[in-house]
N, C-alpha and C. Protein backbone atom coordinates (compact mmCIF):
# COMPACT_ATOMS: atom_id res chain seq x y z
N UNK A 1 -65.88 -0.61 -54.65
CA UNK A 1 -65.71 -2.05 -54.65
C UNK A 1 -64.32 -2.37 -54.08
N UNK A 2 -64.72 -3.09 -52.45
CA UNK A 2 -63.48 -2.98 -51.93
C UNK A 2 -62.67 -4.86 -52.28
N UNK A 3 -60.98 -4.85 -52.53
CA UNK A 3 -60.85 -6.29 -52.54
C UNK A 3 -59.33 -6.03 -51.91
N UNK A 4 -59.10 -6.32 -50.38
CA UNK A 4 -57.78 -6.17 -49.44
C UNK A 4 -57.46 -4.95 -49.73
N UNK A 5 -58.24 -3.98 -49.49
CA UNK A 5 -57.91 -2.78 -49.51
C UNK A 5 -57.48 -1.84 -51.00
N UNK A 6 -58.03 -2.62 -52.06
CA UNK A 6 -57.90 -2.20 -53.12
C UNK A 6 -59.21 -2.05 -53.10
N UNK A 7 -59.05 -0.41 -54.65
CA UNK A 7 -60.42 -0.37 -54.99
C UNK A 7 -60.50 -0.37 -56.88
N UNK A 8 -61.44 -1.08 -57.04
CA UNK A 8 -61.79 -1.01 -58.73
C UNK A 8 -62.02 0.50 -59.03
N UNK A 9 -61.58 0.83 -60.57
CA UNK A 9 -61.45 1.33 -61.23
C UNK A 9 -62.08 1.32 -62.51
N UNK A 10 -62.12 2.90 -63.12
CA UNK A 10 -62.49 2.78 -64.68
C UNK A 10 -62.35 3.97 -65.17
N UNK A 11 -61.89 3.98 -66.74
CA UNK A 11 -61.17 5.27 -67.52
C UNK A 11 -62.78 6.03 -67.34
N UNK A 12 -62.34 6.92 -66.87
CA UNK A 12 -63.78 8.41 -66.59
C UNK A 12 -63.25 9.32 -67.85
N UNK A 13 -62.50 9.79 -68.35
CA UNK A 13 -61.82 10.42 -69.35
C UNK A 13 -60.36 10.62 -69.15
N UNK A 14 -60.02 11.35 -70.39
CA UNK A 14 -58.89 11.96 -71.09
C UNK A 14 -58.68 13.12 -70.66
N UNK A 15 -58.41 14.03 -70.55
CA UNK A 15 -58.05 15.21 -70.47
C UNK A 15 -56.65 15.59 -70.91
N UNK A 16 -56.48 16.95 -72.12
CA UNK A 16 -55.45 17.30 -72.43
C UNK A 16 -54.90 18.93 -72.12
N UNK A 17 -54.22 19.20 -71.34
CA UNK A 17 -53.96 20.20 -70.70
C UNK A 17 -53.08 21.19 -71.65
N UNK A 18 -53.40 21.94 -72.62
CA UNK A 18 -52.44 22.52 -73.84
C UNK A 18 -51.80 23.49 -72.93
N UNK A 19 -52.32 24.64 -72.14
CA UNK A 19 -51.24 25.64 -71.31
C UNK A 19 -49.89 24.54 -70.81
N UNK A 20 -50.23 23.43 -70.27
CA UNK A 20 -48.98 22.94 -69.36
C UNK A 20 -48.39 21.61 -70.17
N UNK A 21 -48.79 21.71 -71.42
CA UNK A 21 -48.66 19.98 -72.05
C UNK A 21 -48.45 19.03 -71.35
N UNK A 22 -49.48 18.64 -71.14
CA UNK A 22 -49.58 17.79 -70.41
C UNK A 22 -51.19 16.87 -70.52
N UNK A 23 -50.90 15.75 -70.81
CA UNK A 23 -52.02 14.87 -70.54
C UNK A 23 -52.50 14.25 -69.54
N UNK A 24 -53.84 13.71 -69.05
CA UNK A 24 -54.43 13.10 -67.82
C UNK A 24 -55.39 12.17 -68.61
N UNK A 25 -55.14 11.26 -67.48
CA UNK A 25 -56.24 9.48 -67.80
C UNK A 25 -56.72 10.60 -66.38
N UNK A 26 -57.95 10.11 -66.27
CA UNK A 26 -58.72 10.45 -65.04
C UNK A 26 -59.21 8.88 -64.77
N UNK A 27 -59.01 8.17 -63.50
CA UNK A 27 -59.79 7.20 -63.19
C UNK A 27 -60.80 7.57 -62.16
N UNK A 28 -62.09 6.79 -62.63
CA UNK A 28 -63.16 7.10 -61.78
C UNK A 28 -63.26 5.49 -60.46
N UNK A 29 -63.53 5.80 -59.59
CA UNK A 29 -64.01 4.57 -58.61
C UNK A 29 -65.54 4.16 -59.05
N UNK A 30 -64.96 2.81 -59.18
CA UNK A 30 -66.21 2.27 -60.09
C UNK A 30 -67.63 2.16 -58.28
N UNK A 31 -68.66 2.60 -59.05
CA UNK A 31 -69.40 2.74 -58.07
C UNK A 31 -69.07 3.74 -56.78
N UNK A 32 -68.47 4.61 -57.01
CA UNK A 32 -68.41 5.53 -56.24
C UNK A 32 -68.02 7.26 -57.11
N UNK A 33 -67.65 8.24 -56.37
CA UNK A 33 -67.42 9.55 -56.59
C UNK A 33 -65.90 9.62 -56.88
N UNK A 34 -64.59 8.40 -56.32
CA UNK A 34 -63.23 9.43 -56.44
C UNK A 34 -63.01 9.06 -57.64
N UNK A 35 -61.88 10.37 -57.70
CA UNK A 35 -61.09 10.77 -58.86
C UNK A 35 -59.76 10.45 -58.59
N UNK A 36 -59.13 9.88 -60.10
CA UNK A 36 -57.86 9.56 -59.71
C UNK A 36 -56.85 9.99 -60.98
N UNK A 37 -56.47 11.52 -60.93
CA UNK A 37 -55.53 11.78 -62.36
C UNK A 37 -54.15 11.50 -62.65
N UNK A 38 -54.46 10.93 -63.54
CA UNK A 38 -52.71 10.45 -63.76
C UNK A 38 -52.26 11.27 -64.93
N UNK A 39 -50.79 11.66 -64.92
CA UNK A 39 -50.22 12.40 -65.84
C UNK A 39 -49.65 11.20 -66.67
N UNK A 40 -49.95 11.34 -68.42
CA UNK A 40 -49.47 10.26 -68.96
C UNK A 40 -49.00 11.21 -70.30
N UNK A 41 -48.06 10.38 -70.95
CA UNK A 41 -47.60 10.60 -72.06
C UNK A 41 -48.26 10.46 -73.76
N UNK A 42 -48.24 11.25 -74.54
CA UNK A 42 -48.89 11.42 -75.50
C UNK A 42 -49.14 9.82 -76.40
N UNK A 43 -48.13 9.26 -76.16
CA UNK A 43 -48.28 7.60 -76.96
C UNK A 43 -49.41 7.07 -76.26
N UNK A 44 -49.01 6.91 -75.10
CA UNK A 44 -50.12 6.41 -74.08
C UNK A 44 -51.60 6.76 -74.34
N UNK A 45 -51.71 8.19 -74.32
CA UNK A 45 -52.96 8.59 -74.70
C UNK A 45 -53.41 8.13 -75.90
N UNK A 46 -52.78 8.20 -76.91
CA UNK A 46 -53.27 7.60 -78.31
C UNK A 46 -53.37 6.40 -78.37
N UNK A 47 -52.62 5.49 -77.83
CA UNK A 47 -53.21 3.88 -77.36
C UNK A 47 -54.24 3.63 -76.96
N UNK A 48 -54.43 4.14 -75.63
CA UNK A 48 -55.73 4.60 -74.82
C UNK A 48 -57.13 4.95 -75.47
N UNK A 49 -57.08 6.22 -76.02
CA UNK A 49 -58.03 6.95 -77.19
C UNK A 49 -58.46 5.68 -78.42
N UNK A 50 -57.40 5.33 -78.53
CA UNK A 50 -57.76 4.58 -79.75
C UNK A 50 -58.39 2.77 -79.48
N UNK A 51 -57.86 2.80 -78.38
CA UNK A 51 -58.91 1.67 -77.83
C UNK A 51 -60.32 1.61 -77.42
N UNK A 52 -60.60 2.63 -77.06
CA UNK A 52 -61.64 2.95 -76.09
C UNK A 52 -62.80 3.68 -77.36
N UNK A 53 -61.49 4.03 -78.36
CA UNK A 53 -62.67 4.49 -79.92
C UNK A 53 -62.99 3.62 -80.57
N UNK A 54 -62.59 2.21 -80.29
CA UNK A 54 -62.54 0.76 -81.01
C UNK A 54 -62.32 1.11 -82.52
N UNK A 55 -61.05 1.88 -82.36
CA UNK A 55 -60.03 1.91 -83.81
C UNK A 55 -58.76 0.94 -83.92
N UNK A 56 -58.68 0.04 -84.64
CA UNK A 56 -57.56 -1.00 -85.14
C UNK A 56 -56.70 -0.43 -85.86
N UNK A 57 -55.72 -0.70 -85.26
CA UNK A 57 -54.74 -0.11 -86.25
C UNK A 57 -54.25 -1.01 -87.56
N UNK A 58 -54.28 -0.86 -88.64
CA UNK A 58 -53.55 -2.07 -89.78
C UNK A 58 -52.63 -2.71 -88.78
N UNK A 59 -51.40 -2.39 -88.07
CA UNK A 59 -50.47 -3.26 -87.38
C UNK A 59 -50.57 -2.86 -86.07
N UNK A 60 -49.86 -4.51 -85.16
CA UNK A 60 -49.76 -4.13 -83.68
C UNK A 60 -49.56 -3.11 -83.17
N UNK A 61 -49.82 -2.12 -81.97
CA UNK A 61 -48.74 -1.14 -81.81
C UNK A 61 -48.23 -1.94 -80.18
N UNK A 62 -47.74 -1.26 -79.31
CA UNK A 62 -47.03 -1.92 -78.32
C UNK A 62 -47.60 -2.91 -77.27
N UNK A 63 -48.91 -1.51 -76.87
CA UNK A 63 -49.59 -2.46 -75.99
C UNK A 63 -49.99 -3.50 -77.05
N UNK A 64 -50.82 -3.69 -77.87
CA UNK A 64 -51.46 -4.78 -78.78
C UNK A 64 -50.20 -5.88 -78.51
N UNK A 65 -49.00 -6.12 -79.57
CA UNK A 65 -47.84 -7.11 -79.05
C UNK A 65 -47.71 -7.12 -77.89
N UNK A 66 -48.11 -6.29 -76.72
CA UNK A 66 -47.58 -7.02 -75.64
C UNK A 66 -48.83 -8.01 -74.84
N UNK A 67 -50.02 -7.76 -75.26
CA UNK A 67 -51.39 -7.82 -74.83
C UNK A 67 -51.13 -9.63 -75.61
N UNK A 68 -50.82 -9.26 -76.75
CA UNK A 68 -50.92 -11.00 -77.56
C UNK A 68 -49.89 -11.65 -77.34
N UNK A 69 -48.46 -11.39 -76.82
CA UNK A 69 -47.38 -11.63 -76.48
C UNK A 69 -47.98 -12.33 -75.64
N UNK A 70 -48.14 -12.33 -74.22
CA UNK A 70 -49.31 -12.24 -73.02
C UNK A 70 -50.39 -13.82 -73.08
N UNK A 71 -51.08 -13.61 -74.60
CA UNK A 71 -51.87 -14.56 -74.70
C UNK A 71 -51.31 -15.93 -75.37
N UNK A 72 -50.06 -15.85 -76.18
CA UNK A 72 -49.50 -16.44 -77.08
C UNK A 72 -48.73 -17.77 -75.77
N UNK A 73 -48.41 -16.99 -74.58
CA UNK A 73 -47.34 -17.44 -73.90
C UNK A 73 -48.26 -18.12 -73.00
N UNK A 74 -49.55 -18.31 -73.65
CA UNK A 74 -50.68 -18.50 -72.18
C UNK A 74 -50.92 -18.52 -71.08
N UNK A 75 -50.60 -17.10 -71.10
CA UNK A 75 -51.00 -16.38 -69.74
C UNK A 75 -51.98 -15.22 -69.79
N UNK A 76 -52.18 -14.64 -68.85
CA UNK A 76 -53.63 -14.46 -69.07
C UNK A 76 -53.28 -12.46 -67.99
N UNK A 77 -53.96 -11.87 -68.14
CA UNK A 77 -53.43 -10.84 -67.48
C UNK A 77 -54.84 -10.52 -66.30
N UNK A 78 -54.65 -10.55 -65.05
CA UNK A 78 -55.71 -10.47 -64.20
C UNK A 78 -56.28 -9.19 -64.42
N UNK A 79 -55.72 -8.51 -63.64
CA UNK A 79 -56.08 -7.34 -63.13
C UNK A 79 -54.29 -6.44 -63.04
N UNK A 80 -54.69 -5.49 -63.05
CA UNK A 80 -53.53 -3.86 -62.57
C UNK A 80 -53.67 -3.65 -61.23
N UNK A 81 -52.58 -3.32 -60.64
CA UNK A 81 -52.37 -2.53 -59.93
C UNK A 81 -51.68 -1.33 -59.79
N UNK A 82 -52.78 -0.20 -59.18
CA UNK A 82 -51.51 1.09 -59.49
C UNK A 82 -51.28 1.16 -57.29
N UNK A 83 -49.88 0.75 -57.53
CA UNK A 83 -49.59 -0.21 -56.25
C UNK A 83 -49.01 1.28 -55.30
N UNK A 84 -48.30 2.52 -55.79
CA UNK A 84 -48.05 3.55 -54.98
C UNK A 84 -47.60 4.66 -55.51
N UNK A 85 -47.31 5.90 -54.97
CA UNK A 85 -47.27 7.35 -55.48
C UNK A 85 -46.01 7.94 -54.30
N UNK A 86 -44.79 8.01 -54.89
CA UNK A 86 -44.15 9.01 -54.19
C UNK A 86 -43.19 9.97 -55.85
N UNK A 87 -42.82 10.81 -54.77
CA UNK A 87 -42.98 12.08 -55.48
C UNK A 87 -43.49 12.65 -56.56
N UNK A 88 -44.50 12.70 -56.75
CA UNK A 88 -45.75 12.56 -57.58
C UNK A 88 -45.11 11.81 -59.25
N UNK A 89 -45.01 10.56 -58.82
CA UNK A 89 -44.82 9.31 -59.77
C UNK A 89 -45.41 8.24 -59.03
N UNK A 90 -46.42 7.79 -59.67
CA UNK A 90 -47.35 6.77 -59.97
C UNK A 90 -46.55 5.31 -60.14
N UNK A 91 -46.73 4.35 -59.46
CA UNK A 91 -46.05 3.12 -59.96
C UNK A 91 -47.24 1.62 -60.09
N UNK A 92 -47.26 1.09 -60.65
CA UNK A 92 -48.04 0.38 -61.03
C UNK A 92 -47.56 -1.32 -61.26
N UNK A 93 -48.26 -2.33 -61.05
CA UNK A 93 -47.56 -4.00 -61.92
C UNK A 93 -48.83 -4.21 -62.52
N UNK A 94 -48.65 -5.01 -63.40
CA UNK A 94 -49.45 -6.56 -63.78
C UNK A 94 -49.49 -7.36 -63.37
N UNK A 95 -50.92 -7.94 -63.01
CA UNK A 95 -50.26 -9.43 -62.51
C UNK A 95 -50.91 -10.11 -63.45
N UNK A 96 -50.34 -11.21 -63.93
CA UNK A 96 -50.62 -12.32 -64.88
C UNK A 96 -50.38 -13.69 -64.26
N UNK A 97 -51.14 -14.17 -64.64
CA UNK A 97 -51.63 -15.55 -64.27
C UNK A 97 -51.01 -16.51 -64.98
N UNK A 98 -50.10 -17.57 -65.21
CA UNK A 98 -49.50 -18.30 -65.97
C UNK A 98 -49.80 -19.34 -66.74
N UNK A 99 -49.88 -19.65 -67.69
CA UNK A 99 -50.86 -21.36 -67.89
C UNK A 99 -50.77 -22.55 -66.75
N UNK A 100 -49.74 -22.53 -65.70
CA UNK A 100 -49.59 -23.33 -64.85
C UNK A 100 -50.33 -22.87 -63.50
N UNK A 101 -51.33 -21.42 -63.75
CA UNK A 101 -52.07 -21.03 -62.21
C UNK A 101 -50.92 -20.22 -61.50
N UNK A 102 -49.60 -19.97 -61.61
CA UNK A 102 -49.40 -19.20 -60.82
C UNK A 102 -49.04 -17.77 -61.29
N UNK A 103 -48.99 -17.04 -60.32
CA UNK A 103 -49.57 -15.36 -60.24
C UNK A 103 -48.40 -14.83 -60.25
N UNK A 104 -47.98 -13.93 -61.31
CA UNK A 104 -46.60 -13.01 -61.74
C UNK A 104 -46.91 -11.78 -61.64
N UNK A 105 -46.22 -11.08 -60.86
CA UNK A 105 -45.74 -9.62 -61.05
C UNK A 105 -44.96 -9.10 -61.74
N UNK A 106 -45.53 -7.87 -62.47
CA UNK A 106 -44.65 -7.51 -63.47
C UNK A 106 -44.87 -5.84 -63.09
N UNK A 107 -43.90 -4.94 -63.04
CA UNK A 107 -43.61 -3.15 -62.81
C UNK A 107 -44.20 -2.94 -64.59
N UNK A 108 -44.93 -2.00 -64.02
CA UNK A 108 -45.11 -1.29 -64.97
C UNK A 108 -45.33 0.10 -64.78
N UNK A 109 -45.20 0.85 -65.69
CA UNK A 109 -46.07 2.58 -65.27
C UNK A 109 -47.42 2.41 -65.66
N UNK A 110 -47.99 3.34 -64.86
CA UNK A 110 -49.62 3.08 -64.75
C UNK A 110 -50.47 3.04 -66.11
N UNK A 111 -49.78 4.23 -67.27
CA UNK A 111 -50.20 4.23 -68.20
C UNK A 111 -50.08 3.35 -69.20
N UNK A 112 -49.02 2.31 -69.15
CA UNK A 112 -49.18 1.31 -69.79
C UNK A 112 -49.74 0.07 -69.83
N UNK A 113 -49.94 0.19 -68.14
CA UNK A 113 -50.56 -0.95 -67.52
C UNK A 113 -51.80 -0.49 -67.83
N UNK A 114 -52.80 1.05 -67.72
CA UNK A 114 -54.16 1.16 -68.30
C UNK A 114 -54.04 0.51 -69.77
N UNK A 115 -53.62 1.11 -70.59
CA UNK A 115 -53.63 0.46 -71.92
C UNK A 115 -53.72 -0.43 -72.61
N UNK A 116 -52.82 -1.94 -71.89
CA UNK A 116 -52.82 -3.40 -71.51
C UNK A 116 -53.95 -3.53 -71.24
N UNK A 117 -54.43 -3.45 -69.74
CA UNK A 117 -55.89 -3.29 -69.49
C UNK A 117 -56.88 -3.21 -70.23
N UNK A 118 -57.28 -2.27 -70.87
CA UNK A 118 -58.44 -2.26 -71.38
C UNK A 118 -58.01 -3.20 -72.79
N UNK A 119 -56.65 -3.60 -73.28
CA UNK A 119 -57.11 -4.92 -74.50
C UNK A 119 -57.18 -5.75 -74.19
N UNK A 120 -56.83 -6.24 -72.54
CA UNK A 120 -57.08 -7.57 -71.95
C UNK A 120 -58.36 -7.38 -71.04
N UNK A 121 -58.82 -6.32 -71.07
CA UNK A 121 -60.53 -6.67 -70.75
C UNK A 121 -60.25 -6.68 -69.14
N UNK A 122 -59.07 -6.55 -68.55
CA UNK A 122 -58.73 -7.19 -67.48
C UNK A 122 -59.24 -5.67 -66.21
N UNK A 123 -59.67 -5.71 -65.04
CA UNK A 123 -59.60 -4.69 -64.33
C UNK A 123 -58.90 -4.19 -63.96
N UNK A 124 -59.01 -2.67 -63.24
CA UNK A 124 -57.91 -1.55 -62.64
C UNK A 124 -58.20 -1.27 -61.14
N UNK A 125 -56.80 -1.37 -60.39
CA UNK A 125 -56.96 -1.05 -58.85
C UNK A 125 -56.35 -0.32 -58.32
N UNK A 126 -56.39 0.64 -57.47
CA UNK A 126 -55.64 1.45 -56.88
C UNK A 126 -56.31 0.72 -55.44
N UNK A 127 -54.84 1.11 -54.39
CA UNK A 127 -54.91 0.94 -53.00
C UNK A 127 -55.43 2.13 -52.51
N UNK A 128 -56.58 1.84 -51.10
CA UNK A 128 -57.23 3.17 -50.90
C UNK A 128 -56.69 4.04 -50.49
N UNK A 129 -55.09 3.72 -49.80
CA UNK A 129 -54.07 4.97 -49.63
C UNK A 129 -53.96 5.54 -50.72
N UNK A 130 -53.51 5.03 -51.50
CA UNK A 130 -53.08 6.63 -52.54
C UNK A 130 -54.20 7.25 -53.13
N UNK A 131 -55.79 6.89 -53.24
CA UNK A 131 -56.83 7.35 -53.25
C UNK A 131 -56.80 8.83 -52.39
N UNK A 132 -56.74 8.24 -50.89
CA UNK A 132 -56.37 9.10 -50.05
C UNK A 132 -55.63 10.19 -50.28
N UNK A 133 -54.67 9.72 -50.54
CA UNK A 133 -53.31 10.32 -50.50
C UNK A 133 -52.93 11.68 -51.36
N UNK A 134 -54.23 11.41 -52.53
CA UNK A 134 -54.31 12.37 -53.66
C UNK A 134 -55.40 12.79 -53.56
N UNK A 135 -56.59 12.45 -52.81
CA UNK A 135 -57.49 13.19 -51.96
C UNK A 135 -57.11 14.53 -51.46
N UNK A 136 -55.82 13.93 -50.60
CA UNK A 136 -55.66 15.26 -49.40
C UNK A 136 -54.64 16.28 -50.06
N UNK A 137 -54.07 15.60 -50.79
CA UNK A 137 -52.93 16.77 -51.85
C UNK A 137 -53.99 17.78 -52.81
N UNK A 138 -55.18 17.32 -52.88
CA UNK A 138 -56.27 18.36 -53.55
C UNK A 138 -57.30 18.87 -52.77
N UNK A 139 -56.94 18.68 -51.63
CA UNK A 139 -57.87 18.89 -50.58
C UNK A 139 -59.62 18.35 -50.69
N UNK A 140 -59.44 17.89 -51.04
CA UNK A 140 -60.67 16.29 -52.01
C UNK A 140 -61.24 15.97 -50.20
């Protein structure tokens, strides 16, 4: 699903790598075959995990306050972008929509911006370069 050269997204799994500690979000291309692994941090993952297990926590944790922070301020969170990849770091924004209609960018790392995401219901995009880009670094 192409939109200006972005493509939609969706969490395909988790993966936890115990030899190299290290965790992976895997994004799948919605309606298609690529793969897109991101190395994320153990909070992240348990945000993640625990959303996607539709477990509440008794209190906010970060993404949650920042997700209602977000709604409180009435604004609204569109969609992610995971906007580019150099030296294998992932960079990512938000864009949020304002109660007045106009469209904010906000930096984020990808894994927080997934996390946000899925409590704002909101979609995930990668540009088809770095699709590419991590295509050919795996020989994909």
């Amino acid at each position: 699903m192409a939109n200006n050269g972005l493509i939609q997204m969706e969490v395909s799994k988790i993966r936890i790598d115990e030899r190299r500690g290290e965790q992976v979000v895997v994004l799948k291309e919605r309606g298609g075959n690529r793969l897109l692994p991101i190395i994320i941090g153990i909070s992240e993952v348990t945000a993640i995990k625990m959303k996607i297990s539709g477990i509440q926590p008794p209190r906010p944790l970060t993404h949650d306050l920042l997700n209602d922070t977000i709604l409180q301020l009435g604004a609204t969170l569109k969609r992610i972008i995971i906007t580019r990849l150099e030296f294998n770091t992932f960079f990512a924004k938000l864009i949020l929509e304002t109660k007045e209609g106009q469209l904010r960018e906000v930096d984020s790392r990808p894994s927080d911006s997934i996390a946000v995401a899925l409590r704002a219901e909101a979609p995930i995009f990668v540009s088809e370069e770095i699709l590419n880009q991590v295509a050919s670094s795996y020989g994909l």
